[in-house]
PDB file of N, CA and C in Angstrom:
ATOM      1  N   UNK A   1     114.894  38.004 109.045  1.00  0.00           N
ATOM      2  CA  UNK A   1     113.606  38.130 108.385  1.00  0.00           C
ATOM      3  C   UNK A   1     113.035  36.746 108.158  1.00  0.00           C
ATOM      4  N   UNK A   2     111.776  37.123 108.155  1.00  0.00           N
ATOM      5  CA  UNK A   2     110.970  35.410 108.405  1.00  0.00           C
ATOM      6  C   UNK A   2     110.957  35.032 106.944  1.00  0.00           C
ATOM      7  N   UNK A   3     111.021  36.026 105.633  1.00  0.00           N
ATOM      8  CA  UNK A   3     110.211  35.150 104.354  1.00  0.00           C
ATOM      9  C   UNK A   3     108.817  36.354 104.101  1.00  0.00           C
ATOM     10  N   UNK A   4     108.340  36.859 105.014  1.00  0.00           N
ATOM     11  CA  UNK A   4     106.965  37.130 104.890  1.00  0.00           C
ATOM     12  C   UNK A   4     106.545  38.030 104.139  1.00  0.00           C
ATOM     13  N   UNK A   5     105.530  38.087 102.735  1.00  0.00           N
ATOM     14  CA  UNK A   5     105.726  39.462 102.406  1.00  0.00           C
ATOM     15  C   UNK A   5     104.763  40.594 103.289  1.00  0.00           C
ATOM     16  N   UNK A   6     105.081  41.442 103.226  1.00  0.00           N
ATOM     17  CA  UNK A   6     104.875  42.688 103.883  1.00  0.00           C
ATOM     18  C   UNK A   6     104.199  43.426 103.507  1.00  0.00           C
ATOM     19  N   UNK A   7     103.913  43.382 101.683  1.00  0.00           N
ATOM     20  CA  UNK A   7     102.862  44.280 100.902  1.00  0.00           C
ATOM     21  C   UNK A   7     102.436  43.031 100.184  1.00  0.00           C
ATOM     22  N   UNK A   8     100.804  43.438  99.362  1.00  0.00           N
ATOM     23  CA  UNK A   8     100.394  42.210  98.643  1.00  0.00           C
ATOM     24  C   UNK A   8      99.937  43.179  97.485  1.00  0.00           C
ATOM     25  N   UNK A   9      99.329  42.834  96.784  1.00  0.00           N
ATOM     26  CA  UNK A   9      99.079  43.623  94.778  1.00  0.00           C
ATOM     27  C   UNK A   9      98.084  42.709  94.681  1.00  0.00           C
ATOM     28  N   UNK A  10      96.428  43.161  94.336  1.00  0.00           N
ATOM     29  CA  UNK A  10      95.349  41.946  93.184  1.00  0.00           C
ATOM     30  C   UNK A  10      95.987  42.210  91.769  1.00  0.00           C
ATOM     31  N   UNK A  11      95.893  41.671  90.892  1.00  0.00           N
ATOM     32  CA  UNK A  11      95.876  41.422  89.682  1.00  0.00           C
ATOM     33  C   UNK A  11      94.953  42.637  89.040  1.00  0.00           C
ATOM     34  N   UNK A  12      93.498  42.127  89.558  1.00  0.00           N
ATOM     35  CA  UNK A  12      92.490  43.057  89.480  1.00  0.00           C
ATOM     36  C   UNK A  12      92.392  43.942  89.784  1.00  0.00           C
ATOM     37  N   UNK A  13      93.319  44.681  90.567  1.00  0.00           N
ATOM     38  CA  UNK A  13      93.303  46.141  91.306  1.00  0.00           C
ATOM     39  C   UNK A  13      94.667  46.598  91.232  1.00  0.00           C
ATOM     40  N   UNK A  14      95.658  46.757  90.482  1.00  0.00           N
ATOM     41  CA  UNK A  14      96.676  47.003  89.959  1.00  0.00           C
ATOM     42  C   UNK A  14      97.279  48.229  91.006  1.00  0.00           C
ATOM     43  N   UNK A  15      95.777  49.302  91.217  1.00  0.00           N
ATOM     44  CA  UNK A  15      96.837  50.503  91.950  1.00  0.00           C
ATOM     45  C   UNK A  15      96.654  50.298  93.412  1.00  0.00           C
ATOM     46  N   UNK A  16      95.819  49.257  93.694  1.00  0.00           N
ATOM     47  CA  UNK A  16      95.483  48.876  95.017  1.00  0.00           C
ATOM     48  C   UNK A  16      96.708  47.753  96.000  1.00  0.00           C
ATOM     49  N   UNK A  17      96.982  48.662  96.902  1.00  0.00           N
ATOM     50  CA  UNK A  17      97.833  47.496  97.750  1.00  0.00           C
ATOM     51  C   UNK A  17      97.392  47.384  98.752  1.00  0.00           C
ATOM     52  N   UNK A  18      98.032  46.166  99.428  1.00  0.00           N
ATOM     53  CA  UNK A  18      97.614  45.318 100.926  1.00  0.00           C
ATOM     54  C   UNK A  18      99.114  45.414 101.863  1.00  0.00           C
ATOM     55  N   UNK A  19      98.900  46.202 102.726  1.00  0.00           N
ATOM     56  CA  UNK A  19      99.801  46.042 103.797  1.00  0.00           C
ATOM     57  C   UNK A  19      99.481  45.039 105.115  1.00  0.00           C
ATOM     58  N   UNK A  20     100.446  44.170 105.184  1.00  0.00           N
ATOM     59  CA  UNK A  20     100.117  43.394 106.568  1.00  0.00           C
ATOM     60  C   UNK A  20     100.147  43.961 108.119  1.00  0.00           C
ATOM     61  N   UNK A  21      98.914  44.372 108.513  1.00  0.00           N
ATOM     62  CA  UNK A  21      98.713  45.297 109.623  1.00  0.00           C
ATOM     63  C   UNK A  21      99.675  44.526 110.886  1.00  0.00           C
ATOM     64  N   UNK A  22      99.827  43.774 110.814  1.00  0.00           N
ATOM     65  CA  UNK A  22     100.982  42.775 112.101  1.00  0.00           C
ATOM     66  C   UNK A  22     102.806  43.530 112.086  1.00  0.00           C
ATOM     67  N   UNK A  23     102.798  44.550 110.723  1.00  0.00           N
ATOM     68  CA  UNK A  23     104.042  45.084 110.968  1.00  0.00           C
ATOM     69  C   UNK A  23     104.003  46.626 111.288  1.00  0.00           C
ATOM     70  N   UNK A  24     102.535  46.934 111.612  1.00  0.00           N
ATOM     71  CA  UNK A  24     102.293  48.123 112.257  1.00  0.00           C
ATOM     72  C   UNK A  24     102.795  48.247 114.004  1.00  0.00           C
ATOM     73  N   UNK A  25     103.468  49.429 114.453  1.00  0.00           N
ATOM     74  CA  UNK A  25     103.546  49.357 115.576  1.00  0.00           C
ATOM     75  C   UNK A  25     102.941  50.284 116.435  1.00  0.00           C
ATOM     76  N   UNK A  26     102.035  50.514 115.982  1.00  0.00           N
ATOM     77  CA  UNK A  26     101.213  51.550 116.646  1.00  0.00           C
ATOM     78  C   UNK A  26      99.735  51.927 116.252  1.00  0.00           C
ATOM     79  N   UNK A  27      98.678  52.236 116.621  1.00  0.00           N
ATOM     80  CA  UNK A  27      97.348  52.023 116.077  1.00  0.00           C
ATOM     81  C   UNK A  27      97.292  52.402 114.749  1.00  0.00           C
ATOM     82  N   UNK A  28      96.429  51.820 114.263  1.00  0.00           N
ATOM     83  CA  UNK A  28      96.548  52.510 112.382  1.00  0.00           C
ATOM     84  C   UNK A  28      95.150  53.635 112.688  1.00  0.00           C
ATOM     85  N   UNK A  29      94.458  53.396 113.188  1.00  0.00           N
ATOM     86  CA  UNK A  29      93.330  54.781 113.109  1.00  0.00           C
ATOM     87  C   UNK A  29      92.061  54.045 112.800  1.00  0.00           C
ATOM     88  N   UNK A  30      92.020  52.871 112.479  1.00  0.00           N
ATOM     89  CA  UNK A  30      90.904  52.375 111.583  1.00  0.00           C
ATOM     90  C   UNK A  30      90.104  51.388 112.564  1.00  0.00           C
ATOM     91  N   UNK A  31      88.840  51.201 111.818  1.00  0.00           N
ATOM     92  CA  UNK A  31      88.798  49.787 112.862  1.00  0.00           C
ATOM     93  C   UNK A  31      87.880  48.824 111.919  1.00  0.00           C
ATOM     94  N   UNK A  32      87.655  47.395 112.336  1.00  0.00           N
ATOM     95  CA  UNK A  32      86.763  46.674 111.152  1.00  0.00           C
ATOM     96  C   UNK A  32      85.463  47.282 111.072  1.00  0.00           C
ATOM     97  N   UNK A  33      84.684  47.514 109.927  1.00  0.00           N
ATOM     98  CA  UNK A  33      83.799  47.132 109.577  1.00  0.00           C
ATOM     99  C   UNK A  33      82.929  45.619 109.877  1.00  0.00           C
ATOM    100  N   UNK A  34      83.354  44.976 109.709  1.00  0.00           N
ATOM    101  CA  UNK A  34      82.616  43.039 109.486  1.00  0.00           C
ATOM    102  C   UNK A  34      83.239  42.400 109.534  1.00  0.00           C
ATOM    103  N   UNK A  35      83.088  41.258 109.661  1.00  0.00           N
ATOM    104  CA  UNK A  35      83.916  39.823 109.984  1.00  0.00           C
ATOM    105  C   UNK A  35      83.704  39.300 108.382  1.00  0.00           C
ATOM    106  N   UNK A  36      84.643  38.629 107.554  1.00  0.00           N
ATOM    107  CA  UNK A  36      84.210  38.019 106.538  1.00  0.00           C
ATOM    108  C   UNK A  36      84.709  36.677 106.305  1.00  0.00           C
ATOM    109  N   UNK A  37      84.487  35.927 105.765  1.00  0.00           N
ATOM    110  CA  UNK A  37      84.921  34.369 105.384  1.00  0.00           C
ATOM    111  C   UNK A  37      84.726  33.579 106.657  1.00  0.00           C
ATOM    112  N   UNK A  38      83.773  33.761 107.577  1.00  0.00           N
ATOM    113  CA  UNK A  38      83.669  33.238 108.836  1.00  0.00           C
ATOM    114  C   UNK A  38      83.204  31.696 108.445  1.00  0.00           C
ATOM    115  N   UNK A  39      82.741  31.660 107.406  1.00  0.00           N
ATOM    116  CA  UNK A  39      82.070  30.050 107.231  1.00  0.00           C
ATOM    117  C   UNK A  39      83.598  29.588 107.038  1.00  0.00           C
ATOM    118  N   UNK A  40      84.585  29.694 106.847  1.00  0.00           N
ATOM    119  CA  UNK A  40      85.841  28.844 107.041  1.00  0.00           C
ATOM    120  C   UNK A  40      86.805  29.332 108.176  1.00  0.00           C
ATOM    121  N   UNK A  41      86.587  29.602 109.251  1.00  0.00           N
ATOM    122  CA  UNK A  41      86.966  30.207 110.358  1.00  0.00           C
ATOM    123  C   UNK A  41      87.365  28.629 110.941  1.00  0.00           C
ATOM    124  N   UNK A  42      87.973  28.522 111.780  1.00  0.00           N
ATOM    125  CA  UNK A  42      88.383  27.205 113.132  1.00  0.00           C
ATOM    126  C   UNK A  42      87.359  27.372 113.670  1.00  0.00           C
ATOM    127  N   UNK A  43      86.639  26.042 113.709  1.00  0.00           N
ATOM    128  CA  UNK A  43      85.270  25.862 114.237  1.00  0.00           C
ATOM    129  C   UNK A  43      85.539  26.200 115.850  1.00  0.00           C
ATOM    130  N   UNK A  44      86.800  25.871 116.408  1.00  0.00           N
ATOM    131  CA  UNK A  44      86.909  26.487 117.971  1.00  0.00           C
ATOM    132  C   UNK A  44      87.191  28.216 118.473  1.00  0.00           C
ATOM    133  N   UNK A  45      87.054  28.935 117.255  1.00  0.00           N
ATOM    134  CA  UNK A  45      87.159  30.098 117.743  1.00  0.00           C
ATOM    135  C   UNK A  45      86.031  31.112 117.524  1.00  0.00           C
ATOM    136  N   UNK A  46      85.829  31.792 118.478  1.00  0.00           N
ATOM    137  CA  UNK A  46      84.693  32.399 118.917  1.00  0.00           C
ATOM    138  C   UNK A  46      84.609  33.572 118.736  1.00  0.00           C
ATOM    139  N   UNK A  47      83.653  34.186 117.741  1.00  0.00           N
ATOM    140  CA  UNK A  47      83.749  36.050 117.558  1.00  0.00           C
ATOM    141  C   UNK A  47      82.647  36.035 118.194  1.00  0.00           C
ATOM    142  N   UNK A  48      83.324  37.176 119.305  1.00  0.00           N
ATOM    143  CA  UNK A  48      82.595  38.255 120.417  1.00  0.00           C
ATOM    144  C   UNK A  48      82.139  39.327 120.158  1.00  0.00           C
ATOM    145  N   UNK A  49      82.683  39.666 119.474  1.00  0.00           N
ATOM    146  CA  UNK A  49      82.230  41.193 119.084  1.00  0.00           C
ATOM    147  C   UNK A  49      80.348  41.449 118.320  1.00  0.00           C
ATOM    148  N   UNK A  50      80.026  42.139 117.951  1.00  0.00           N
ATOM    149  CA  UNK A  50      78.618  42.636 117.090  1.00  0.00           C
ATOM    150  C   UNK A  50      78.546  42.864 116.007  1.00  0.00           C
ATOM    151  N   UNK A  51      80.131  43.204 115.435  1.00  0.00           N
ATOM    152  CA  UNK A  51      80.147  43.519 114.292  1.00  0.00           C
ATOM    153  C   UNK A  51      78.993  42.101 113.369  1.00  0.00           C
ATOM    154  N   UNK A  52      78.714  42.796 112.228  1.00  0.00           N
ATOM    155  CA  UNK A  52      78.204  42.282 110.952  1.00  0.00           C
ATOM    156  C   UNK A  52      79.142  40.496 110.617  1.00  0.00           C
ATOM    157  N   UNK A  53      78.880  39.194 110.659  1.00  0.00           N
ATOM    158  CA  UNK A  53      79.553  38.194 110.241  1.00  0.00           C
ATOM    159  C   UNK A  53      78.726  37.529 108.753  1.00  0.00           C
ATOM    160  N   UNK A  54      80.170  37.354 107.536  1.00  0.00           N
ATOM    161  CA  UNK A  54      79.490  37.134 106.294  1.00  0.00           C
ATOM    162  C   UNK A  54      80.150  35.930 106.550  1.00  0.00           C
ATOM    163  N   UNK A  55      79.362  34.783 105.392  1.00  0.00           N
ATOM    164  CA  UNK A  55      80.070  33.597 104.964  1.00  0.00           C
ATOM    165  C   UNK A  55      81.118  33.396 104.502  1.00  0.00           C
ATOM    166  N   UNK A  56      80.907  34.326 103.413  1.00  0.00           N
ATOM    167  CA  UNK A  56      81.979  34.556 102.256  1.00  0.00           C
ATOM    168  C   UNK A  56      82.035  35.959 101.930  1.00  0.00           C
ATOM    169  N   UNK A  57      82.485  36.630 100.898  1.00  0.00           N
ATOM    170  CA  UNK A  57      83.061  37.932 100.754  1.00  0.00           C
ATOM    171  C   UNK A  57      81.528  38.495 100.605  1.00  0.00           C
ATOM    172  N   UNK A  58      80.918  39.760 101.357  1.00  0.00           N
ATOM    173  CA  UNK A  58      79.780  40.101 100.877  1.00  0.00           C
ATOM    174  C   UNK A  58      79.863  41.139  99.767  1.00  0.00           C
ATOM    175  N   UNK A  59      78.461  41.137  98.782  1.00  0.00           N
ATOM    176  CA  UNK A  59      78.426  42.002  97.854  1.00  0.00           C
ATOM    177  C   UNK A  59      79.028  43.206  98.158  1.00  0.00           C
ATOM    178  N   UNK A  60      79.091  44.255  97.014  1.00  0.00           N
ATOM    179  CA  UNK A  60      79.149  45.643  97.178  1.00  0.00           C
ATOM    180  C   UNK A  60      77.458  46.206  97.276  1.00  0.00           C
ATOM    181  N   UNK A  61      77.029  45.653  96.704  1.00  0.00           N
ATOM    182  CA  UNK A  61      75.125  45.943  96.450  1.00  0.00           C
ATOM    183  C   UNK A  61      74.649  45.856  98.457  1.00  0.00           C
ATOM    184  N   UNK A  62      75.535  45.176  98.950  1.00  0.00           N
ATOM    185  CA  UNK A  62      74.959  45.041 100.191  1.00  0.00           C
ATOM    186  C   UNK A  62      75.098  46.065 101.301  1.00  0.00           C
TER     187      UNK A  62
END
């Protein structure tokens, strides 16, 4: 095992968890919505896709 955790917990969202989709082995069903935090992305990598790209986290109002 690398170290890595595998599930994550907000503080703020207590019943809400984060699974790291990289230990999925098979499609999860879902697909993105939007690109987000792209204003700190590696200036050499290139999104192709159409989806929606935010700076930073976009509103819920949006």
């Amino acid at each position: 095992m690398c170290g890595s955790s595998l599930i994550s917990k907000l503080d703020a969202k207590p019943a809400v968890y984060g699974v790291a989709l990289g230990v999925l082995d098979g499609d999860p069903g879902v697909r993105p919505l939007c690109h987000v935090y792209v204003g700190s992305k590696a200036p050499w990598f290139e999104i192709t896709d159409t989806l929606p790209q935010h700076e930073t986290r976009p509103s819920h109002n949006a």
